[in-house]
N, C-alpha and C. Protein backbone atom coordinates (compact mmCIF):
# COMPACT_ATOMS: atom_id res chain seq x y z
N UNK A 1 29.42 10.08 97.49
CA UNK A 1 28.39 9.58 96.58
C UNK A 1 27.03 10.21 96.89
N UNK A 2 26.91 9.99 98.35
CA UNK A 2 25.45 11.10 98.76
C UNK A 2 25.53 12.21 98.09
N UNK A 3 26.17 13.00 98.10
CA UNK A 3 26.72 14.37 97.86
C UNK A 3 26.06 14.51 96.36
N UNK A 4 26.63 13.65 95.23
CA UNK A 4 26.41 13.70 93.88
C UNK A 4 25.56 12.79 93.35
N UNK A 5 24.08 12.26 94.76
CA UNK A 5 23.59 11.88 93.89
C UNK A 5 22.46 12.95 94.40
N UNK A 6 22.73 13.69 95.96
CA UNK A 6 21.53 15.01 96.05
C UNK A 6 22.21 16.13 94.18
N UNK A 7 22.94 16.60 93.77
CA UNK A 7 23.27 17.61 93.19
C UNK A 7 22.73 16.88 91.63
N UNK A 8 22.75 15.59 91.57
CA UNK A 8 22.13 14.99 90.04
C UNK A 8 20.83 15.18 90.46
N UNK A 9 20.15 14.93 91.47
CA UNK A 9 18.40 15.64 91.45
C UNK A 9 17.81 16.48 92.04
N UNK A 10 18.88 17.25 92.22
CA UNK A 10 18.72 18.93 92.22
C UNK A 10 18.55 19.31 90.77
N UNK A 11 19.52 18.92 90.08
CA UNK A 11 19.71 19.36 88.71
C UNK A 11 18.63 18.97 87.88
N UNK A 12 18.33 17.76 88.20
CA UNK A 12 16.75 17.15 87.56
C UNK A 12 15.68 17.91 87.77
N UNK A 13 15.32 17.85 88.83
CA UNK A 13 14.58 18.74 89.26
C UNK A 13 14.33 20.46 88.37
N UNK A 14 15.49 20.74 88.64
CA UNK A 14 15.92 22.17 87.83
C UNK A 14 14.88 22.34 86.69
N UNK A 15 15.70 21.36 85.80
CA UNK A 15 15.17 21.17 84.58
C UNK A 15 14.03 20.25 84.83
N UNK A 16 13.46 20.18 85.08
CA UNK A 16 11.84 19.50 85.03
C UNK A 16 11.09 20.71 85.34
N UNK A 17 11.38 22.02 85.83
CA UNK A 17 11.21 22.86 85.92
C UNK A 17 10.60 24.19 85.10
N UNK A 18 11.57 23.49 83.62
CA UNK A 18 11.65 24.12 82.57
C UNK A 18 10.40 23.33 81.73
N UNK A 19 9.98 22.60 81.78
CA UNK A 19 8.89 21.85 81.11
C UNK A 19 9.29 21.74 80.02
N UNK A 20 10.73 21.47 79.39
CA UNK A 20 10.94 21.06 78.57
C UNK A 20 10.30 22.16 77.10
N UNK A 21 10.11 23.13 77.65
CA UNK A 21 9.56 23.77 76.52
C UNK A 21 10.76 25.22 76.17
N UNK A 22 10.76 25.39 75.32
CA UNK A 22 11.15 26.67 74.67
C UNK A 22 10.51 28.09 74.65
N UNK A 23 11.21 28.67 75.66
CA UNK A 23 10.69 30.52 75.07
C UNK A 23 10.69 31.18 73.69
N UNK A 24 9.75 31.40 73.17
CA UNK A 24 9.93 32.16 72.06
C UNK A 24 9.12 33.47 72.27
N UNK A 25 9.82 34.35 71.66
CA UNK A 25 9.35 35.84 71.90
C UNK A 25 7.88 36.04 71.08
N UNK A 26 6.97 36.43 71.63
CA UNK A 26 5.42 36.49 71.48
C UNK A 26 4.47 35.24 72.42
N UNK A 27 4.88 34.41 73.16
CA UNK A 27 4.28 33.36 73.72
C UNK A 27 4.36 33.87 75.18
N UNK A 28 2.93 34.22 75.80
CA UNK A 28 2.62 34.47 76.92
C UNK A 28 2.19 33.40 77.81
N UNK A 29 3.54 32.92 78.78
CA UNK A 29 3.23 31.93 79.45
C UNK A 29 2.58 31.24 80.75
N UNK A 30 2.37 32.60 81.31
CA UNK A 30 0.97 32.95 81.78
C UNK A 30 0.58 33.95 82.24
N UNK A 31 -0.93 33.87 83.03
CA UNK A 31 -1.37 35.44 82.80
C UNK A 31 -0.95 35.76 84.43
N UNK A 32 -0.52 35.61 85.48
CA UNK A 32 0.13 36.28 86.17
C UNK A 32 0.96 37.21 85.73
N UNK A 33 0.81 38.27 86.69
CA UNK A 33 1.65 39.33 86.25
C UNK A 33 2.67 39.71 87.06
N UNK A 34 3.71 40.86 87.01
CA UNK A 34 4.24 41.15 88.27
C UNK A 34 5.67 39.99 88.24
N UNK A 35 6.20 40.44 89.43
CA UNK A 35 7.60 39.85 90.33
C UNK A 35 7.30 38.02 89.78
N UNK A 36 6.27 37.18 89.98
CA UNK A 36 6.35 36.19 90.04
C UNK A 36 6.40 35.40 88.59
N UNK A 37 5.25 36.67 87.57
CA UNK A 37 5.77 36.45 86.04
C UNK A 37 7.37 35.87 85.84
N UNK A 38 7.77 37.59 86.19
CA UNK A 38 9.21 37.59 85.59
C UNK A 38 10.00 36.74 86.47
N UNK A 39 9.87 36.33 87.64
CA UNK A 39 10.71 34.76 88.10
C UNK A 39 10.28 33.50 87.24
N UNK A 40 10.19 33.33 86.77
CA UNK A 40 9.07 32.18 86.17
C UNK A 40 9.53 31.90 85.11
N UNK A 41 9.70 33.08 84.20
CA UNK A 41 9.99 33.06 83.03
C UNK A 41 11.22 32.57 82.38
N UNK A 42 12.65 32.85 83.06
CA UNK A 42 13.88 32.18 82.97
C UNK A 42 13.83 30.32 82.93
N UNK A 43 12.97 29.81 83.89
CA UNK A 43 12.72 28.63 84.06
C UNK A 43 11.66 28.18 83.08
N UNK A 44 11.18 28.90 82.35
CA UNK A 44 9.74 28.09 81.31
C UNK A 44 10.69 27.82 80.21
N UNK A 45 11.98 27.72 79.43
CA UNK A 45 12.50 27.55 78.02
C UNK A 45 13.68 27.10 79.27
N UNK A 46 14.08 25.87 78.13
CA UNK A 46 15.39 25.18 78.81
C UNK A 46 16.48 25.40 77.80
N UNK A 47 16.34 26.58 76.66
CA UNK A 47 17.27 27.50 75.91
C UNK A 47 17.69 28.58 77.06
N UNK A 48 16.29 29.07 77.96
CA UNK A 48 16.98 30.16 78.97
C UNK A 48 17.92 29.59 80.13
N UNK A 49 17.09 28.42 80.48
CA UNK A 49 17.59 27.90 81.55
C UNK A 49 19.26 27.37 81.49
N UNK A 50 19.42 26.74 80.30
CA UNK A 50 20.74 25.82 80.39
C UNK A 50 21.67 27.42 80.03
N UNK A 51 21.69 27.82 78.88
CA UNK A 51 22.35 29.46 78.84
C UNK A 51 22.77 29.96 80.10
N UNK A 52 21.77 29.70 81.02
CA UNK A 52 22.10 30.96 82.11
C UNK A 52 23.27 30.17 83.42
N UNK A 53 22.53 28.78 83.42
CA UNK A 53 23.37 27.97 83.99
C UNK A 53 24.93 27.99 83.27
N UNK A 54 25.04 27.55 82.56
CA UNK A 54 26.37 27.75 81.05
C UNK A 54 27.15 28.83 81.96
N UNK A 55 26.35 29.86 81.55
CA UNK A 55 27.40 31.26 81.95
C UNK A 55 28.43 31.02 83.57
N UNK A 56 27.23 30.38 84.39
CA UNK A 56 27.91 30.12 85.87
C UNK A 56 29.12 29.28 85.78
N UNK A 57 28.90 28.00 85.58
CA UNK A 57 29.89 27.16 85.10
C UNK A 57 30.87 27.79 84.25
N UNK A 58 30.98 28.81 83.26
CA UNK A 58 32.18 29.01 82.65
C UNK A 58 32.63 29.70 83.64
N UNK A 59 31.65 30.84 84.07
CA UNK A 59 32.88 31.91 85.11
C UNK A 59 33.36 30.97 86.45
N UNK A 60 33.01 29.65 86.64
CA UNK A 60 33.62 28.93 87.69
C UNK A 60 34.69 28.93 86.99
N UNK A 61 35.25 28.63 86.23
CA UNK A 61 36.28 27.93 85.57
C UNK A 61 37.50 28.58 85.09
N UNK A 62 36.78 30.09 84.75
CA UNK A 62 37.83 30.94 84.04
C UNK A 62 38.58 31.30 85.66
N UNK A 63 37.92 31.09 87.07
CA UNK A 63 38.39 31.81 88.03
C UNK A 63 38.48 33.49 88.33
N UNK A 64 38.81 33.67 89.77
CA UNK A 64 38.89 34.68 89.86
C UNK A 64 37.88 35.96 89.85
N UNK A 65 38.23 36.86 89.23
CA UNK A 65 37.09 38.29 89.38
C UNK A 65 36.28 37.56 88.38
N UNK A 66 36.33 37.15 87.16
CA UNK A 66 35.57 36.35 86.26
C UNK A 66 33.79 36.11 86.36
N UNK A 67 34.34 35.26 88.19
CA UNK A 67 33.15 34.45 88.53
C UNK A 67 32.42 35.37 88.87
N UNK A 68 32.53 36.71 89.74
CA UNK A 68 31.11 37.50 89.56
C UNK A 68 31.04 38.61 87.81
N UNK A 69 32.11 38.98 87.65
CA UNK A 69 32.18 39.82 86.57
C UNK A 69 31.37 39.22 85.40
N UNK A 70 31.96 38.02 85.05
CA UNK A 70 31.33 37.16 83.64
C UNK A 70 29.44 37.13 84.05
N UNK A 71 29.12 36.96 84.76
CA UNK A 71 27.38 36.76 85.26
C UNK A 71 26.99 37.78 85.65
N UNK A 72 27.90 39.28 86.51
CA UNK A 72 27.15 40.64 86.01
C UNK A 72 27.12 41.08 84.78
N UNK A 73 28.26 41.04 83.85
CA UNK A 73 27.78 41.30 82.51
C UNK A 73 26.64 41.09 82.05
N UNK A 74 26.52 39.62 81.72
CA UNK A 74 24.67 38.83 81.37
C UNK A 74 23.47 39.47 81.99
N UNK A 75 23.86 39.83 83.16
CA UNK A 75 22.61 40.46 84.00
C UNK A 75 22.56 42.13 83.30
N UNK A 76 23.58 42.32 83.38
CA UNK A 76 23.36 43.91 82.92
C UNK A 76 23.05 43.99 81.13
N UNK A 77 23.29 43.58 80.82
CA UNK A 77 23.00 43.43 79.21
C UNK A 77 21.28 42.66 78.90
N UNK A 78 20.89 41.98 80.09
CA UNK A 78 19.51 40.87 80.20
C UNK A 78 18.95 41.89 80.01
N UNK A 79 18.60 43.39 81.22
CA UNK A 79 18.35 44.38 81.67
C UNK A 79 17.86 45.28 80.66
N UNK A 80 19.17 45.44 79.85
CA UNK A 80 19.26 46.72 78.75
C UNK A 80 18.03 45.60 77.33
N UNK A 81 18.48 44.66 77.45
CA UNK A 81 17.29 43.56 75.95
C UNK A 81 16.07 43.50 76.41
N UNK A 82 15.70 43.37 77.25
CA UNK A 82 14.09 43.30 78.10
C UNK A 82 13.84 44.96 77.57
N UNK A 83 13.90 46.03 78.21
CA UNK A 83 13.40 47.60 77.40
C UNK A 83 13.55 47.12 76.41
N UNK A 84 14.83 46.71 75.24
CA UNK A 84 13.85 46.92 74.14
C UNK A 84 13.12 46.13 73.48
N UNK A 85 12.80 45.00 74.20
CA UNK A 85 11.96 43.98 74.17
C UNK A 85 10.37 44.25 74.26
N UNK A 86 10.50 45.24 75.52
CA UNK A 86 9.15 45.66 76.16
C UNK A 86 8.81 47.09 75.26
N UNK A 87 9.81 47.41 74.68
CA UNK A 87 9.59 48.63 74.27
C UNK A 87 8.67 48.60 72.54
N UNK A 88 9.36 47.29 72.16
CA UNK A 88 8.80 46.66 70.56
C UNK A 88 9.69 47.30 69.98
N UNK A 89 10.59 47.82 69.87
CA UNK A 89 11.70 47.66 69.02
C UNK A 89 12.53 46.65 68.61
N UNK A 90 12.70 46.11 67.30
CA UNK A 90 12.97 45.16 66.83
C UNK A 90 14.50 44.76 66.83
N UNK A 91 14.50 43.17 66.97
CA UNK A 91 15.91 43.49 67.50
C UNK A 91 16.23 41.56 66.18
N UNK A 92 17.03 42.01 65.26
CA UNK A 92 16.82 40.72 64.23
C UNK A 92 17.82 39.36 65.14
N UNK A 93 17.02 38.27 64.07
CA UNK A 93 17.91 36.83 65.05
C UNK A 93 17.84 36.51 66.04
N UNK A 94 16.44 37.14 67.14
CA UNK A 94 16.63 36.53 68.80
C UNK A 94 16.61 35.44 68.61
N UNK A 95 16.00 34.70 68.38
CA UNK A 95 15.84 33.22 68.57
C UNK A 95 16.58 32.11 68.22
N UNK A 96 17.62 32.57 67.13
CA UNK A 96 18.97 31.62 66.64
C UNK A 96 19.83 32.29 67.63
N UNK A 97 19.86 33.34 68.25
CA UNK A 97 20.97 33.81 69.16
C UNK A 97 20.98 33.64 70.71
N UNK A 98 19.64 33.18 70.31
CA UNK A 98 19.29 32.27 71.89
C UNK A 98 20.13 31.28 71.53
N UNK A 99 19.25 30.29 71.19
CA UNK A 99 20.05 28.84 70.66
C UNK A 99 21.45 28.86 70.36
N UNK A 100 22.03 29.63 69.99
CA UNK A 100 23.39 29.90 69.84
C UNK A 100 24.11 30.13 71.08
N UNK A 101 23.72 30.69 71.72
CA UNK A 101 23.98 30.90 73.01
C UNK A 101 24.03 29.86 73.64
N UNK A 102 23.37 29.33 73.84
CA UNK A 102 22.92 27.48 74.66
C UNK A 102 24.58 26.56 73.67
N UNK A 103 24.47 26.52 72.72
CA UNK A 103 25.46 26.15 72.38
C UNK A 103 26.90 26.35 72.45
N UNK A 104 27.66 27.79 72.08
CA UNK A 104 28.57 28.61 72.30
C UNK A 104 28.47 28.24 73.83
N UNK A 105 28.01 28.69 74.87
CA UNK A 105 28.41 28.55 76.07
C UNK A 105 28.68 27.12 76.51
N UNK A 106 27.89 26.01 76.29
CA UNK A 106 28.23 25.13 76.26
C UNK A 106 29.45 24.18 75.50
N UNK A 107 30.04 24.75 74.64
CA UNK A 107 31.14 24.37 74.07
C UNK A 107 32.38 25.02 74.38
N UNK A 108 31.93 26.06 75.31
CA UNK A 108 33.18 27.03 76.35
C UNK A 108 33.31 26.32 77.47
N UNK A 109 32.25 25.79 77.97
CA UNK A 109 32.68 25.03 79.23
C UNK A 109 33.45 23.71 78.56
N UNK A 110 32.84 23.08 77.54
CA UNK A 110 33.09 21.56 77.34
C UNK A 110 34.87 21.68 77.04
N UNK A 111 35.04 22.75 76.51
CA UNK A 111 36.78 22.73 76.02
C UNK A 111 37.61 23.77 77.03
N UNK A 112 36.78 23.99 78.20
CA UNK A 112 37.31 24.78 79.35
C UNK A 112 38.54 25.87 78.60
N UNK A 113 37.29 26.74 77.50
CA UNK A 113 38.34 27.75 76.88
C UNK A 113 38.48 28.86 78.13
N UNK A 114 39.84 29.65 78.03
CA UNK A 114 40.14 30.31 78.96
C UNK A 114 40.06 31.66 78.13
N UNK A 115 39.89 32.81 78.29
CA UNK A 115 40.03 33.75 77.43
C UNK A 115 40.13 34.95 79.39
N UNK A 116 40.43 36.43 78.63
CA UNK A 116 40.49 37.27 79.73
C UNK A 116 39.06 37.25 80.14
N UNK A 117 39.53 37.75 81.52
CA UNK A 117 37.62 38.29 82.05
C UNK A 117 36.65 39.16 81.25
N UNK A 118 37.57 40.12 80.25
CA UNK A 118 36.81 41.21 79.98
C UNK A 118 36.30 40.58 78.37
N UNK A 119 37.13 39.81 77.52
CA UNK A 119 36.57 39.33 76.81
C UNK A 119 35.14 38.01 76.68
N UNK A 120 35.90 37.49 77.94
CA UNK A 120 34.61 36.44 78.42
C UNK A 120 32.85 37.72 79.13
N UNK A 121 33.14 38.72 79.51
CA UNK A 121 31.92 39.32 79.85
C UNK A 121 31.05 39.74 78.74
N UNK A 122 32.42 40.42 77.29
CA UNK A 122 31.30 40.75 76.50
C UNK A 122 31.01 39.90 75.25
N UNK A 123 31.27 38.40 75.69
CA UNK A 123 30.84 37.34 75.19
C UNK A 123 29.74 37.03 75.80
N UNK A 124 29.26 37.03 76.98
CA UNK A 124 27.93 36.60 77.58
C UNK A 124 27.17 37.91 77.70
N UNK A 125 27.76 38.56 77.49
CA UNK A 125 26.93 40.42 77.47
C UNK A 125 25.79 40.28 76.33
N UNK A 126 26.54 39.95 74.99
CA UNK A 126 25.79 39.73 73.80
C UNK A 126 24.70 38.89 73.73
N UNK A 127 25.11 37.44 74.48
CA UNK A 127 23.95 36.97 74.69
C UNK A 127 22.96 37.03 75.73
N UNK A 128 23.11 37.95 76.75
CA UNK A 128 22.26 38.32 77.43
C UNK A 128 21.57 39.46 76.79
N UNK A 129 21.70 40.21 76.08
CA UNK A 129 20.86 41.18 75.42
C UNK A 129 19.96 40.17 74.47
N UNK A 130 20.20 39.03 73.83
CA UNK A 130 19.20 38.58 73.25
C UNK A 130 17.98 37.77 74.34
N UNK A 131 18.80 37.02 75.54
CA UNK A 131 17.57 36.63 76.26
C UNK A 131 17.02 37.71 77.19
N UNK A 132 17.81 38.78 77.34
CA UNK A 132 16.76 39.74 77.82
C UNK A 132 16.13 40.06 77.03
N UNK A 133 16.02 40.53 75.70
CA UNK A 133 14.98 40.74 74.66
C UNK A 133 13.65 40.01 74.82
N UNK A 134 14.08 38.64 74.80
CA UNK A 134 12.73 38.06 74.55
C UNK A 134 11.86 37.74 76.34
N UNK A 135 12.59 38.24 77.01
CA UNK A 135 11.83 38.30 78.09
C UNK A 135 10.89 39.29 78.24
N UNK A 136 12.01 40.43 77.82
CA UNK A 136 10.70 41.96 77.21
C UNK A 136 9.68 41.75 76.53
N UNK A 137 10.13 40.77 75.26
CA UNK A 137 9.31 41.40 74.28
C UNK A 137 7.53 40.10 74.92
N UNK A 138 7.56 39.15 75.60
CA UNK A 138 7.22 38.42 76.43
C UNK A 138 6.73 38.53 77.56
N UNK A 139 6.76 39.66 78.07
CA UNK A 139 6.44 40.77 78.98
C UNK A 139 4.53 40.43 78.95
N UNK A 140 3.92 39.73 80.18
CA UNK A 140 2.32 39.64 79.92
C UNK A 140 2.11 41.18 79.78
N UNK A 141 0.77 41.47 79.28
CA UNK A 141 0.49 42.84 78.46
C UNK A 141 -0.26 43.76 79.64
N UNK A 142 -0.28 43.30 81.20
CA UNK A 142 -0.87 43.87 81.84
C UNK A 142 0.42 43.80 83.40
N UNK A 143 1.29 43.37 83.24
CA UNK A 143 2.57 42.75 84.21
C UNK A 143 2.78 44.34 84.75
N UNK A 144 3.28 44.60 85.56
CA UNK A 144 4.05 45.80 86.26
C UNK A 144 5.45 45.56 85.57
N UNK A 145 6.15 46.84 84.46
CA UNK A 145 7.79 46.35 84.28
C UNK A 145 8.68 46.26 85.11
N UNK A 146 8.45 47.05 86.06
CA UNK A 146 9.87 46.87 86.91
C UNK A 146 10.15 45.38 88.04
N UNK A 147 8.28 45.41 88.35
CA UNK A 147 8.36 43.72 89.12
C UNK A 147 8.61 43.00 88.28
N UNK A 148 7.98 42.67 87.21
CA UNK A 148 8.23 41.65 86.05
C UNK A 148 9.83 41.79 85.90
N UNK A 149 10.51 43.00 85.45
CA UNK A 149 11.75 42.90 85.37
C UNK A 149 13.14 42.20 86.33
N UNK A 150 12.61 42.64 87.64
CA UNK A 150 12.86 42.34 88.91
C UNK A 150 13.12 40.90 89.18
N UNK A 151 11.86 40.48 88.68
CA UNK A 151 11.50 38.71 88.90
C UNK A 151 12.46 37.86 87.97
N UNK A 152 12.72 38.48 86.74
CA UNK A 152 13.46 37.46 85.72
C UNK A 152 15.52 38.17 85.55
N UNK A 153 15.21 39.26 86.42
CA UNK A 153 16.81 39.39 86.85
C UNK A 153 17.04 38.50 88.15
N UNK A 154 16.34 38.39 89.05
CA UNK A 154 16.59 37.75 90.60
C UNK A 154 16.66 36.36 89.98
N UNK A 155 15.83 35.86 88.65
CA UNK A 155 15.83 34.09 88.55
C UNK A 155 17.09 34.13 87.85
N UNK A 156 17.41 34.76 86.79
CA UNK A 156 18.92 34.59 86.12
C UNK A 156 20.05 34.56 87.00
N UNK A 157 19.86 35.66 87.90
CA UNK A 157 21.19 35.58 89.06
C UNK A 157 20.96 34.50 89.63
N UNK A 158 19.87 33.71 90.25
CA UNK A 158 20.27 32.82 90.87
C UNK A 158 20.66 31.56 89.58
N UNK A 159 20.17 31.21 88.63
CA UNK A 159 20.55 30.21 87.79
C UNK A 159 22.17 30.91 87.35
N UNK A 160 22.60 31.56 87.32
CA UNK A 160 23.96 31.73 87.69
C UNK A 160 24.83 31.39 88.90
N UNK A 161 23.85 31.38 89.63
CA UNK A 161 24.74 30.98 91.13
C UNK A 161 24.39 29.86 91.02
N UNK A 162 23.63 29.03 90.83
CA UNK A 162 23.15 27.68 90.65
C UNK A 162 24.76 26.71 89.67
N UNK A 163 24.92 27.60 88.80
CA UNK A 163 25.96 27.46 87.89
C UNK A 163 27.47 27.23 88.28
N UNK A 164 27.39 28.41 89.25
CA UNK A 164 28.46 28.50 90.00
C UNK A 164 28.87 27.64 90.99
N UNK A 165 27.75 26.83 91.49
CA UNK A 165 27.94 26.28 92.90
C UNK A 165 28.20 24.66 92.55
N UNK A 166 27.49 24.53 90.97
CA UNK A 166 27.72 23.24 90.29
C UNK A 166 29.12 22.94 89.92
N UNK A 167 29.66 24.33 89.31
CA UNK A 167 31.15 24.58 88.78
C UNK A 167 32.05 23.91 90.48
N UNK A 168 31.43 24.29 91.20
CA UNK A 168 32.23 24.78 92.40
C UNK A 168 32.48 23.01 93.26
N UNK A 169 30.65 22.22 93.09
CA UNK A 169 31.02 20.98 93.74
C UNK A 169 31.08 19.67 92.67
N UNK A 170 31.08 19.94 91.23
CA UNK A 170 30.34 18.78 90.77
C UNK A 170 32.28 17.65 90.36
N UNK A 171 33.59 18.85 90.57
CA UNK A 171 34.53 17.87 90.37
C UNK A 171 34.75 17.13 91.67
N UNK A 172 34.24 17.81 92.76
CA UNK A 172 34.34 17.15 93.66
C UNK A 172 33.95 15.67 94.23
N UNK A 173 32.63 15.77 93.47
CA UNK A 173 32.28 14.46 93.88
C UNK A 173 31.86 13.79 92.60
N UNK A 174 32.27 13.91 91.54
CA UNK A 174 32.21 13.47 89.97
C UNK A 174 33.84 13.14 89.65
N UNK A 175 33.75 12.24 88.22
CA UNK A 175 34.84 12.32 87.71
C UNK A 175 35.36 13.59 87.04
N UNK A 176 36.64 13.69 87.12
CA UNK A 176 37.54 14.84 86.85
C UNK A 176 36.54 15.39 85.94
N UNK A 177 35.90 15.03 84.19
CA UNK A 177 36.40 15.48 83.24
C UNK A 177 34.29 16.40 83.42
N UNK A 178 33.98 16.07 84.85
CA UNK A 178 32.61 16.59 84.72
C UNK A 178 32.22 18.03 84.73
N UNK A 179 32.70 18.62 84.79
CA UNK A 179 32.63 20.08 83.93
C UNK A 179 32.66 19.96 82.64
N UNK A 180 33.25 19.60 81.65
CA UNK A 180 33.53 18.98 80.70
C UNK A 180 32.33 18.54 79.86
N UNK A 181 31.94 17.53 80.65
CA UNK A 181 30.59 16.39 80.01
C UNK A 181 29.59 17.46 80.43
N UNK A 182 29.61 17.99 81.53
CA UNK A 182 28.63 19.20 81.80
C UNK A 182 28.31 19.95 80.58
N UNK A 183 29.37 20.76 80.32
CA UNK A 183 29.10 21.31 78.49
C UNK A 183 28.84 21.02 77.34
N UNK A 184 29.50 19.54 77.59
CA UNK A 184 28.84 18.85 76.17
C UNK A 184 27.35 18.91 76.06
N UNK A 185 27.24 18.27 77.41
CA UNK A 185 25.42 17.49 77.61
C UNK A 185 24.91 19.43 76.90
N UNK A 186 25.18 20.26 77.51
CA UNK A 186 24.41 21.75 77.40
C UNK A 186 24.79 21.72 75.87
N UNK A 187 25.93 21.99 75.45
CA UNK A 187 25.94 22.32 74.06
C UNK A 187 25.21 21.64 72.94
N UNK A 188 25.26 20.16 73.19
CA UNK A 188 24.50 18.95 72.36
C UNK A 188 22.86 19.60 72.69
N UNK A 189 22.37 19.76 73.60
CA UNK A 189 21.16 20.40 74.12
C UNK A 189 20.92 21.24 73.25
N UNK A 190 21.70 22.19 72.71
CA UNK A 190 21.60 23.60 72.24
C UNK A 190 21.08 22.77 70.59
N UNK A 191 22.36 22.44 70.41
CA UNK A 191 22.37 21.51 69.15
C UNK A 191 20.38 21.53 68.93
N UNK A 192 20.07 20.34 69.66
CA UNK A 192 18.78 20.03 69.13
C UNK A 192 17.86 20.96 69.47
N UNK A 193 18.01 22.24 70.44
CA UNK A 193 16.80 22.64 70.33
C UNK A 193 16.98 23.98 68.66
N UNK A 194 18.34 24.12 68.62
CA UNK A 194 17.84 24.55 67.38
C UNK A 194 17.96 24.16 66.14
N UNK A 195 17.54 22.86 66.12
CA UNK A 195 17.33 21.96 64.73
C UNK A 195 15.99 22.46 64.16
N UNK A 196 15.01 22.71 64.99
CA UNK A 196 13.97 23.06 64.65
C UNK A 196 13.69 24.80 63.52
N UNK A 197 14.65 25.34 63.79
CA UNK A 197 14.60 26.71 63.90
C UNK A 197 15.22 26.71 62.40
């Protein structure tokens, strides 16, 4: 019970983190620049945050090479959307494909779909090119790219491992079906943040 009630306010925490607010591409969320920008930035939209978490938790689940393969994909595709984010090349639908993302991943964990590794990577590939986009295109106008870049690949990997480690203890000291309710809660999440949109 200790166990799962430190990992329920860890997780609180997490997300209190996120200030409850949404990234949208053109909103400079602050004027720091550099490594600590781009850490920062994954955690300011709880569209980036729950997504990135999502991804961990599914590759817990699918098992196997999955669990690092499925979350290097996202990272390497984050990578390639940030350039052309930063670059201003236009890239249509980031922002429903965010939200879509938050959802879709969350409705992969909630029905613990199994698919191969290689199809599950370039399922989260796709949506990592859209939240790397808007991290680019989000990029403060005076930031260093490669620290800035640096900072919001090191926060995604860890909100992937964060993902992973949830996947890894939360049946343990939860009821069975909490991976499960885990996805719902994220997908229903997704749900409302893009009602607005």
């Amino acid at each position: 019970m200790t166990h799962l009630l430190r990992a329920g306010t860890a997780l609180i925490a997490l997300l209190g983190l996120s200030g409850l607010a949404e990234a949208h591409t053109g909103v400079h969320l602050m004027a720091a620049d550099g490594f600590a920008a781009g850490f920062v930035h994954p955690f300011s939209g709880l569209d980036h945050l729950l997504a990135m978490v999502a991804v961990g938790l599914w590759a817990w689940s699918l098992g196997g090479a999955a669990r690092w393969i499925v979350p290097a994909s996202f990272v390497a595709l984050l990578a390639c959307g940030a350039v052309l984010g930063a670059s201003g090349i236009s890239l249509p639908a980031v922002e429903p494909m965010i939200a879509l993302s938050v959802i879709a991943l969350g409705v992969l964990v909630a029905l613990s779909v199994r698919v191969p590794t290689l199809a599950a990577a370039a399922a989260v590939a796709l949506f990592g090119l859209f939240h790397g986009f808007a991290h680019g295109a989000e990029m403060p106008a005076l930031a260093q790219p490669l620290a800035y870049g640096a900072g919001f690949v090191v926060a995604t990997a860890l909100l992937h491992g964060i993902g992973l480690a949830l996947g890894a203890t939360l049946p343990r000291f939860a009821p069975a079906p909490s991976l499960r309710l885990a996805g719902g809660a994220i997908a229903a999440t997704g749900v409302a943040l893009a009602l607005p949109l």
